[in-house]
C-alpha atoms as a PDB file:
ATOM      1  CA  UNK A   1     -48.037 117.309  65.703  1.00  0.00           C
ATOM      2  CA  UNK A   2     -46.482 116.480  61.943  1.00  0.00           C
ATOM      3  CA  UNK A   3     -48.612 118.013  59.518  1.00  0.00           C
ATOM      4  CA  UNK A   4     -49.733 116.716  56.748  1.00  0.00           C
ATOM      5  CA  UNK A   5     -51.004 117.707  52.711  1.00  0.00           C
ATOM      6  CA  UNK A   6     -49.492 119.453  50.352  1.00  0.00           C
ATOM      7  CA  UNK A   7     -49.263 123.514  50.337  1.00  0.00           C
ATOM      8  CA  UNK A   8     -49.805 125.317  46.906  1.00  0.00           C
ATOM      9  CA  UNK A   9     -48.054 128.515  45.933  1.00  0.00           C
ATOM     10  CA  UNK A  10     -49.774 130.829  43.448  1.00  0.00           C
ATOM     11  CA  UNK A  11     -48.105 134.104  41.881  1.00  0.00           C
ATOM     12  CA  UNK A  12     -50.616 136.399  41.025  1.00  0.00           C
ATOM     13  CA  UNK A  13     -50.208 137.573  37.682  1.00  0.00           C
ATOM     14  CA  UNK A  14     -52.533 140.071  35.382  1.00  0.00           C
ATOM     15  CA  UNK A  15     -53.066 137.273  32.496  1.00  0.00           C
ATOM     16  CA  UNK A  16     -51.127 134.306  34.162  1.00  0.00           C
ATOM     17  CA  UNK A  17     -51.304 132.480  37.561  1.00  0.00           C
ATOM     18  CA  UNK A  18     -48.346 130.392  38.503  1.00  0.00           C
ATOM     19  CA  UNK A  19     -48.564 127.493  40.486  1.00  0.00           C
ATOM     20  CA  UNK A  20     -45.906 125.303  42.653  1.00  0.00           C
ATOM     21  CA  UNK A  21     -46.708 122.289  44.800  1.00  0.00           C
ATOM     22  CA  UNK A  22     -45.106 120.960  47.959  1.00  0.00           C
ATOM     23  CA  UNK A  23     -44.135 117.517  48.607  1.00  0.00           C
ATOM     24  CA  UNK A  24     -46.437 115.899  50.749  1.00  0.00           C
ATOM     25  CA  UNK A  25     -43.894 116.181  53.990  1.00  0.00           C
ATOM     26  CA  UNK A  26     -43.501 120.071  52.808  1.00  0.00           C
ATOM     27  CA  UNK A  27     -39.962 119.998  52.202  1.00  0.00           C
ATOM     28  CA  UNK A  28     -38.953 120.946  48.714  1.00  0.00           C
ATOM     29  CA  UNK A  29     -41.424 122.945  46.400  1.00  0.00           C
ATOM     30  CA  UNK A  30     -41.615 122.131  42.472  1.00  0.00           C
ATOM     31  CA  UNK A  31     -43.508 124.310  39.535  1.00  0.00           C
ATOM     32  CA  UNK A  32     -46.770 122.713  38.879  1.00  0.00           C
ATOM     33  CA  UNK A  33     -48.904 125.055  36.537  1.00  0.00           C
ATOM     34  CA  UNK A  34     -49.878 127.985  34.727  1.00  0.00           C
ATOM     35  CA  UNK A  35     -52.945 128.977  35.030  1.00  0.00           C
ATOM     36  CA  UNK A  36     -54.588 131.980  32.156  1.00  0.00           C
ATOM     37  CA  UNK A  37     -56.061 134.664  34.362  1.00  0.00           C
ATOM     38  CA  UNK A  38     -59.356 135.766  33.355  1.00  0.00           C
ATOM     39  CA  UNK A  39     -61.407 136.164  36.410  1.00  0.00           C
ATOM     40  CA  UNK A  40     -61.240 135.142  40.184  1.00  0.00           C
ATOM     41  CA  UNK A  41     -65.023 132.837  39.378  1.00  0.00           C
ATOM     42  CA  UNK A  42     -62.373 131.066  37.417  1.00  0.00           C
ATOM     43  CA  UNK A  43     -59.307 131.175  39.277  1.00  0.00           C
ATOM     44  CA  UNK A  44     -61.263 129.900  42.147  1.00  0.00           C
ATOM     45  CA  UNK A  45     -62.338 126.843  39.844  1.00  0.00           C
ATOM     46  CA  UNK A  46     -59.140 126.103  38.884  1.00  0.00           C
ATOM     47  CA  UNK A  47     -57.773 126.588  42.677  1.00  0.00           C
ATOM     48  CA  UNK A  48     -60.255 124.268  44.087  1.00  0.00           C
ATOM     49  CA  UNK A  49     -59.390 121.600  41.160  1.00  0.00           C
ATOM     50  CA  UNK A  50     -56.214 121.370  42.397  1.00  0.00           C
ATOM     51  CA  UNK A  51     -56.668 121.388  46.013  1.00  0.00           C
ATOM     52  CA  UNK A  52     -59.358 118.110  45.447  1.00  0.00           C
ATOM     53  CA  UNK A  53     -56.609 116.596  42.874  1.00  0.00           C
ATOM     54  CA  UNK A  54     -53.314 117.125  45.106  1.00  0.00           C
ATOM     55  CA  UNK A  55     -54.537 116.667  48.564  1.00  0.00           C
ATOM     56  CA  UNK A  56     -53.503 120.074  49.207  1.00  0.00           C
ATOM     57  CA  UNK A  57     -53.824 121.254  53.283  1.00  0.00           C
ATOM     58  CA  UNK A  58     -52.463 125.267  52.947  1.00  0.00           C
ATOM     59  CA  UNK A  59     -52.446 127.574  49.981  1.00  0.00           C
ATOM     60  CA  UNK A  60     -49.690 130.635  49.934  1.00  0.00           C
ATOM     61  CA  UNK A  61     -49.968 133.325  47.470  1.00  0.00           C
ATOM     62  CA  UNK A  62     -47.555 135.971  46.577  1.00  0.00           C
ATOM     63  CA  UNK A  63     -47.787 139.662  48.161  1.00  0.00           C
ATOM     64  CA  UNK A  64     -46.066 141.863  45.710  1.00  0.00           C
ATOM     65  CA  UNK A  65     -44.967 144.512  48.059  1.00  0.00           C
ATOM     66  CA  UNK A  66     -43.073 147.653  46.708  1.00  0.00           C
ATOM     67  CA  UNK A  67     -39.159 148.048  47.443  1.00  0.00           C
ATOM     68  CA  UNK A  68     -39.539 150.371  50.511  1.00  0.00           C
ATOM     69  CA  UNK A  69     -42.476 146.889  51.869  1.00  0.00           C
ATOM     70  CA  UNK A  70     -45.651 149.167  51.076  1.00  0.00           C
ATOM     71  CA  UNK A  71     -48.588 148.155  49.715  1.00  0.00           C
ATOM     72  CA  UNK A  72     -50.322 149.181  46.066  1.00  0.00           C
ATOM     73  CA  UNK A  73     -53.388 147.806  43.997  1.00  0.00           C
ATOM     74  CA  UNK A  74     -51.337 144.308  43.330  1.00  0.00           C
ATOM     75  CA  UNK A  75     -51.237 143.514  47.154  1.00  0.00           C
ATOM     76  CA  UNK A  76     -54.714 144.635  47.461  1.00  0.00           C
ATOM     77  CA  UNK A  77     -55.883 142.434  44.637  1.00  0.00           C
ATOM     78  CA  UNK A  78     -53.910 139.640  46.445  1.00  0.00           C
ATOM     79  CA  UNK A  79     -55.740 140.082  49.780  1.00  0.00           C
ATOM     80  CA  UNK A  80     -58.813 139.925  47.846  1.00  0.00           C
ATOM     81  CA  UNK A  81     -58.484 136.173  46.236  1.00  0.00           C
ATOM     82  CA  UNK A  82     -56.850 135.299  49.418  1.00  0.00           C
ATOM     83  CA  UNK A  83     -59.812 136.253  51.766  1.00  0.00           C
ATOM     84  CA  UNK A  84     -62.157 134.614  48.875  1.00  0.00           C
ATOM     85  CA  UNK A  85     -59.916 131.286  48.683  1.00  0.00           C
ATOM     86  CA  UNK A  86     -59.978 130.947  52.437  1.00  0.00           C
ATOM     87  CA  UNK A  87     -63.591 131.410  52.833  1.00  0.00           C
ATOM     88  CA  UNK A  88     -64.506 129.689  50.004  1.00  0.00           C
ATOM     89  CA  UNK A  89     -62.091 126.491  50.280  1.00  0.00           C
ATOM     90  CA  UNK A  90     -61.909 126.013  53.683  1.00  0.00           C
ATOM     91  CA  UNK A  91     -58.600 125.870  54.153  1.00  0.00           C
ATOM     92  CA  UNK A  92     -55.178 128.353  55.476  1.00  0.00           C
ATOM     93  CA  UNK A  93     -54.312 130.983  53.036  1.00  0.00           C
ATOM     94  CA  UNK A  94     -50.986 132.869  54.264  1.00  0.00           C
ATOM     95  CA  UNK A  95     -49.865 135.811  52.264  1.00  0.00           C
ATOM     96  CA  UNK A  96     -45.845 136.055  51.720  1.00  0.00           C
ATOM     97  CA  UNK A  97     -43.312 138.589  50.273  1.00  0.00           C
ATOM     98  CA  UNK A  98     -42.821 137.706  46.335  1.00  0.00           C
ATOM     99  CA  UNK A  99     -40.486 140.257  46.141  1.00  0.00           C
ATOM    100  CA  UNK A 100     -37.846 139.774  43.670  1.00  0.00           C
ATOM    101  CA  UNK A 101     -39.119 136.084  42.646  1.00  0.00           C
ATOM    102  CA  UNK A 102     -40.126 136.482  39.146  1.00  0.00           C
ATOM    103  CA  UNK A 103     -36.133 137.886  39.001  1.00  0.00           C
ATOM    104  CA  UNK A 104     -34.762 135.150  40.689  1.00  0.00           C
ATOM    105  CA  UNK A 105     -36.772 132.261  38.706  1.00  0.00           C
ATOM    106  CA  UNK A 106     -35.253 134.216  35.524  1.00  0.00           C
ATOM    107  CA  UNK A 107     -32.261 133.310  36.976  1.00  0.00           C
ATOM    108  CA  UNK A 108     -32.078 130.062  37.437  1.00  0.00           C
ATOM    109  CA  UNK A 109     -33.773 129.902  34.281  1.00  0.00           C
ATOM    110  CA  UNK A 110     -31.154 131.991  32.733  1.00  0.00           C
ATOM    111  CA  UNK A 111     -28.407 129.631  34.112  1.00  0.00           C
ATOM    112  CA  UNK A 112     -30.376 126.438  33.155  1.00  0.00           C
ATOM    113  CA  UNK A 113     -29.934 127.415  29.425  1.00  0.00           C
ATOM    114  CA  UNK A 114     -33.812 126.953  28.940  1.00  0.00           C
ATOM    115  CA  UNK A 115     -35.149 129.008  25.887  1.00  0.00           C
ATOM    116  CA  UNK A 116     -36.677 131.993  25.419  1.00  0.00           C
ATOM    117  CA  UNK A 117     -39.745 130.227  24.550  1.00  0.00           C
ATOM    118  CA  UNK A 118     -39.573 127.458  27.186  1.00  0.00           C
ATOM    119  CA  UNK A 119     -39.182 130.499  29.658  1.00  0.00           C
ATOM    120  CA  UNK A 120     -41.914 132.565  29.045  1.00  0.00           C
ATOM    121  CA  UNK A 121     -44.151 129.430  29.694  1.00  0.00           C
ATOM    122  CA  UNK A 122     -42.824 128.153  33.193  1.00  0.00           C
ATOM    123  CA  UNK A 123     -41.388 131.488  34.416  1.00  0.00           C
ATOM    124  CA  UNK A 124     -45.284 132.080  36.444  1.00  0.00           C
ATOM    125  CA  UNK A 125     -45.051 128.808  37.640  1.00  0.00           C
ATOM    126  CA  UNK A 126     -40.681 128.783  38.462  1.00  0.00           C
ATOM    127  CA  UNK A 127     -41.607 132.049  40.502  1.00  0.00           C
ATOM    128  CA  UNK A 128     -44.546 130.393  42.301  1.00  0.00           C
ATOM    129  CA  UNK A 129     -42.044 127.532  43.173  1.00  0.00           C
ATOM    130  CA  UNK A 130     -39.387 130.221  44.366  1.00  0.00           C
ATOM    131  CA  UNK A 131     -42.068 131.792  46.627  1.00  0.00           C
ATOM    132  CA  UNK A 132     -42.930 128.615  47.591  1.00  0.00           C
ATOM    133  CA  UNK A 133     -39.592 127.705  48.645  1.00  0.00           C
ATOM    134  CA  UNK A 134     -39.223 130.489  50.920  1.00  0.00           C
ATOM    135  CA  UNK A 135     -42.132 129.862  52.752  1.00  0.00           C
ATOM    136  CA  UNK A 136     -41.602 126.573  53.062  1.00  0.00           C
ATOM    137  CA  UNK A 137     -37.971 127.426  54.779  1.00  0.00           C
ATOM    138  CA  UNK A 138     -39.210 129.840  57.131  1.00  0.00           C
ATOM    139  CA  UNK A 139     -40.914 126.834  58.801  1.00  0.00           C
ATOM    140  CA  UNK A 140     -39.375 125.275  61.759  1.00  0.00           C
END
């Protein structure tokens, strides 16, 4: 059985959301959005506006986990939108590893010569893309 829809990545931030989108056959992931933060009533909006708009199937959010893989408030706060998005929405919400993504979309960003101030608005939405990627991989 091929699946089919697009998955959407979110990194969780505290005033910024990233977003990344998957090509409908879930091969390559690209940045999509940022999205301000101000509550989860209004994440969820926004969330559920994209899922309609993009046909999306699966929704992955970032788990910031600490260095030694425990948990703190962050990956709480994650499990929290991630139970409400599944319930809510219908649809698979899988939790994966973000560590080190915001790092490694400064990176690439860093190597792609883009500006400070081009960075600071698609680094939420580069990282989302990076944890996208990853999960997206890990696929057979």
């Amino acid at each position: 059985m091929t699946e089919s829809g697009r998955v959407l990545a979110l990194d969780l931030g505290e005033k910024r959301v990233g977003a990344a989108l998957s090509d409908a056959l879930r091969i390559t992931a690209q940045p999509y959005k940022t999205i301000d933060f101000v509550s989860n009533d209004r994440l969820l909006d926004a969330v559920r506006a994209i899922v309609e708009s993009e046909s999306v199937m699966e929704i992955v959010i970032g788990l910031p986990k600490r260095l030694d893989g425990s948990h703190g408030d962050k990956a709480k706060q994650a499990r929290v939108i991630a139970d409400r998005l599944r319930d809510e929405l219908g649809l698979p919400v899988k939790l994966w590893d973000e560590r080190f993504s915001t790092h490694a979309a400064q990176r690439v960003l860093l190597q792609g010569d883009v500006s400070r101030k081009k960075r600071k608005k698609v680094i939420d939405q580069t990282a989302a893309a990076w944890i996208l990627q990853g999960y997206l991989d890990s696929r057979p």
